[in-house]
Protein backbone atom coordinates (compact mmCIF):
# COMPACT_ATOMS: atom_id res chain seq x y z
CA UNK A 1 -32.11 19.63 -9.37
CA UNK A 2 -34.24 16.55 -8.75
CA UNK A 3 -33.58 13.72 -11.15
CA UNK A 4 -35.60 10.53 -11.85
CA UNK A 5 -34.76 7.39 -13.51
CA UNK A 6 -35.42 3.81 -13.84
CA UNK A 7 -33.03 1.46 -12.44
CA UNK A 8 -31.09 0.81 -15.59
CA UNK A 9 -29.81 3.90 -15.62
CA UNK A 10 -28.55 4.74 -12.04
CA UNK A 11 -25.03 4.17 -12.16
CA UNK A 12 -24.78 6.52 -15.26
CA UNK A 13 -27.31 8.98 -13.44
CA UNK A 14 -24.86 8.92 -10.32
CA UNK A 15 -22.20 9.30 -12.59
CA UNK A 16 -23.53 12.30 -14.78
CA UNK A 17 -25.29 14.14 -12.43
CA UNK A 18 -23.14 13.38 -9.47
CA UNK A 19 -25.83 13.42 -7.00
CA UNK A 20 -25.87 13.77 -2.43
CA UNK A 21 -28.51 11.84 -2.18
CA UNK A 22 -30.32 8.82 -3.41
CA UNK A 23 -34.00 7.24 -3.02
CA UNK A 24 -34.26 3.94 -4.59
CA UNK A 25 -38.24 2.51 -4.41
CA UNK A 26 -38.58 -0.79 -5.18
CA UNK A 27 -39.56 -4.09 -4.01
CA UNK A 28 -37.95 -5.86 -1.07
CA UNK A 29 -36.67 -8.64 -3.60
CA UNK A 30 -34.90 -6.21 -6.24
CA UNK A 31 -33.75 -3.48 -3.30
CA UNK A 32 -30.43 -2.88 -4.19
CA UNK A 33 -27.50 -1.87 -2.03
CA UNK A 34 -25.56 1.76 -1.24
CA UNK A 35 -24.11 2.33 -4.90
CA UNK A 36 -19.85 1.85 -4.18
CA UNK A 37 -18.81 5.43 -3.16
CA UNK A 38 -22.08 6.48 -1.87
CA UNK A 39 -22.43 7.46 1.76
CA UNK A 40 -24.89 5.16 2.89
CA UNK A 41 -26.58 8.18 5.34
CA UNK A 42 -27.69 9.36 1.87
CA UNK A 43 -29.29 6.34 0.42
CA UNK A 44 -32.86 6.41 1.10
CA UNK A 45 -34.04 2.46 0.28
CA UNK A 46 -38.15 2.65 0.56
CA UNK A 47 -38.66 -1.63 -0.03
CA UNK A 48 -42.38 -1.17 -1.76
CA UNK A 49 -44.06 -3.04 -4.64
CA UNK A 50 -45.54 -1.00 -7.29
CA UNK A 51 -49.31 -1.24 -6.11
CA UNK A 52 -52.10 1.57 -5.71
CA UNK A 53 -53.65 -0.74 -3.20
CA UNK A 54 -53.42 -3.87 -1.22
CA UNK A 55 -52.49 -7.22 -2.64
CA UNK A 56 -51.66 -10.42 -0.60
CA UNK A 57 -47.79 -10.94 -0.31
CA UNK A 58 -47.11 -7.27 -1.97
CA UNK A 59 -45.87 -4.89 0.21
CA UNK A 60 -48.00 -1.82 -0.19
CA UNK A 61 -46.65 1.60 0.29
CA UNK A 62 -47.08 2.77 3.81
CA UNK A 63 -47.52 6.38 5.59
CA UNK A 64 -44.58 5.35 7.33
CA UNK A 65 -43.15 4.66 3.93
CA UNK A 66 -43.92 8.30 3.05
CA UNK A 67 -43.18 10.16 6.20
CA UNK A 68 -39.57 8.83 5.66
CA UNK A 69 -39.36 10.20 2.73
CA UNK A 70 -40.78 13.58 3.12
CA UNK A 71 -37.76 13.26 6.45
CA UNK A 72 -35.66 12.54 3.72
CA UNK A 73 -36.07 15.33 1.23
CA UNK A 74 -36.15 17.72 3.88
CA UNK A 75 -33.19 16.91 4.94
CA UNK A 76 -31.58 17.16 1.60
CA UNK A 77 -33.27 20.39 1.25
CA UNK A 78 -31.36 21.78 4.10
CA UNK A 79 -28.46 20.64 3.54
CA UNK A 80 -28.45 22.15 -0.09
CA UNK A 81 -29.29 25.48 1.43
CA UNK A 82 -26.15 25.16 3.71
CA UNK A 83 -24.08 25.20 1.10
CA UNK A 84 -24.65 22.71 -1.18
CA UNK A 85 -25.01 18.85 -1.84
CA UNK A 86 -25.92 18.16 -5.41
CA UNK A 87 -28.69 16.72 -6.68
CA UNK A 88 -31.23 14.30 -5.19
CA UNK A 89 -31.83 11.24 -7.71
CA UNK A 90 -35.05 9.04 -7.09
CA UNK A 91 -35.62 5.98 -8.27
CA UNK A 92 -37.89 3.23 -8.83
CA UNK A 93 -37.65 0.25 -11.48
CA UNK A 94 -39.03 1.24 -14.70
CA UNK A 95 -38.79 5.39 -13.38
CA UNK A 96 -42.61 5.64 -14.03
CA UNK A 97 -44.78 5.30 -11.09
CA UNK A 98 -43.02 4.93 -7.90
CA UNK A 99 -39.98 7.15 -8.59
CA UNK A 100 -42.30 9.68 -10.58
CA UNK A 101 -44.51 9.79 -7.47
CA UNK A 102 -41.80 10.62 -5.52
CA UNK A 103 -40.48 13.35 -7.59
CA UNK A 104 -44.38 15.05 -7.45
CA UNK A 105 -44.02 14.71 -3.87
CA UNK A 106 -40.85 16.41 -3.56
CA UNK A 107 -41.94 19.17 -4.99
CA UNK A 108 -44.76 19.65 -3.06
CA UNK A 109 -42.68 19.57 -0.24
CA UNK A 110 -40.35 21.98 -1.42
CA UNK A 111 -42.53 24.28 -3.48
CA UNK A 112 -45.68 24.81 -0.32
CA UNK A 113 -46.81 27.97 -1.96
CA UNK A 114 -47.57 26.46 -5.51
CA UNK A 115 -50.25 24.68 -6.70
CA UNK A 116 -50.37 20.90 -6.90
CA UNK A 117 -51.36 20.89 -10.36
CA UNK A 118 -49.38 23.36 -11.33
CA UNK A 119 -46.20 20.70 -9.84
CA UNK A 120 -48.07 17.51 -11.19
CA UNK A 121 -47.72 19.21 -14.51
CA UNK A 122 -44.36 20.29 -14.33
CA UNK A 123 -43.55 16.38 -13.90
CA UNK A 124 -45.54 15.49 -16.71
CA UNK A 125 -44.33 17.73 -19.35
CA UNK A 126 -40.86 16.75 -18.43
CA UNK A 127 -41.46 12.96 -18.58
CA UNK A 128 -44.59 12.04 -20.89
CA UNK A 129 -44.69 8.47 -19.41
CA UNK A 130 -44.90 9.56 -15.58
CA UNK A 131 -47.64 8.05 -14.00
CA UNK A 132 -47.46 8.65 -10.03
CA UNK A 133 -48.03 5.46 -7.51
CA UNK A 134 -51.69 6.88 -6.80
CA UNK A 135 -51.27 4.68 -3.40
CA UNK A 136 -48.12 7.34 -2.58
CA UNK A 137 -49.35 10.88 -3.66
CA UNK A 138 -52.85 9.46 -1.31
CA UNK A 139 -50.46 9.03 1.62
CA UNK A 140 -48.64 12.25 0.88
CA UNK A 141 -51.80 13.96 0.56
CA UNK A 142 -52.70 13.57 3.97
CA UNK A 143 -49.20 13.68 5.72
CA UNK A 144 -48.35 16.84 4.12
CA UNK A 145 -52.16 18.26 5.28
CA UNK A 146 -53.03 19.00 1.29
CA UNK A 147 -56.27 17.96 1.39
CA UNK A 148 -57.08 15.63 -1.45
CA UNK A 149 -55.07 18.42 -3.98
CA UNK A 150 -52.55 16.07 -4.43
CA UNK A 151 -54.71 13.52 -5.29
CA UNK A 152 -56.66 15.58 -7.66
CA UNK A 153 -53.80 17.00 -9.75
CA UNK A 154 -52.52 13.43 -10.79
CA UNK A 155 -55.86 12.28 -11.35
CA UNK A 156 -56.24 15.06 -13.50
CA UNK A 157 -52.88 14.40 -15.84
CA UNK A 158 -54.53 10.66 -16.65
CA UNK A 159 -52.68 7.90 -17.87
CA UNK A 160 -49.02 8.64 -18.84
CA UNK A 161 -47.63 7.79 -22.05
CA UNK A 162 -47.31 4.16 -22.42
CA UNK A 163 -43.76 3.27 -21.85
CA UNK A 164 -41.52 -0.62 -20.54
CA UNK A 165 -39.51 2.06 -19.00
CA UNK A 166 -39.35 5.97 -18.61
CA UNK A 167 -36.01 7.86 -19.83
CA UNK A 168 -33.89 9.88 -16.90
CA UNK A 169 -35.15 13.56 -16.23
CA UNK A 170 -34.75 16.54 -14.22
CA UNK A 171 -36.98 18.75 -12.26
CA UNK A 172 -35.88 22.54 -10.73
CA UNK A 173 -35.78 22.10 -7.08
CA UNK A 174 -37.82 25.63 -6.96
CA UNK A 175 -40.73 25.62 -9.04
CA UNK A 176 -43.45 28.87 -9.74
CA UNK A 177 -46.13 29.55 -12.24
CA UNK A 178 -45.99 32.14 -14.32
């Protein structure tokens, strides 16, 4: 399983759901350190504002931002199939753009023979307030070679459910339509 959350709700997340691995996306002032008891090797910490484009003295997700991650899930991937890590939790403040982004492009990564709608919706109807980092699914878009698909499934879900913060979800690692 892939879970997402907002900050507030981490250490009962880690606790629940006992996950491997953790990404935690948020800005360089707020980045918090390696939860107590959690290997650090498994701690992704992406240090991004929440922006869909540049702003002076925000730090703007990055393709270098994203190719770590992608590293990152992969490597979670495999080492699930070898026998099994838990779950992978993501992360961001309020669990609605940043983290929610993330999740999308997780399962694009893991899930190359499904459509990117068909994943952008899974997200959605599992967390009405999702609203992908547009700035992140653009940079996944073209690191993962999906040619603007990405883009054009969160585009179409529109505006998530207003929400100050999102509520801690899950997603099936292995996703296909029906």
């Amino acid at each position: 399983m892939i879970y997402v959350s907002p900050l507030s709700a981490v250490h009962d997340a880690i606790r629940e759901h006992e996950p491997s691995h953790l990404v935690s996306l948020l800005d360089p002032e707020t980045m918090i350190e390696t939860p107590e008891g959690f290997d650090p090797a498994r701690h992704l910490r992406i240090g991004v504002n929440d922006i869909a484009e540049p702003i002076d003295e925000l730090v703007p997700p990055t393709q270098a931002h994203v190719a770590d991650l992608i590293a990152f899930i992969r490597g979670w991937d495999e080492a699930r199939r070898d026998g099994g890590p838990a779950p992978l939790l993501l992360h961001c403040w309020a669990g609605i753009s940043r983290s929610t982004a993330a999740a999308f492009i997780a399962l694009c990564v893991l899930n190359e023979d499904q459509s990117e709608t068909f994943l952008a919706r899974q997200i959605r109807d599992s967390a009405p307030h999702a609203h992908p980092n547009r700035l992140m699914v653009t940079l996944a878009d073209d690191v993962l070679g999906r040619e603007g698909r990405m883009v054009a499934a969160v585009d179409a879900l529109g505006p998530g459910k207003a929400a100050w913060e999102g509520m801690l979800f899950g997603l099936p690692v292995r996703l296909e339509e029906g």
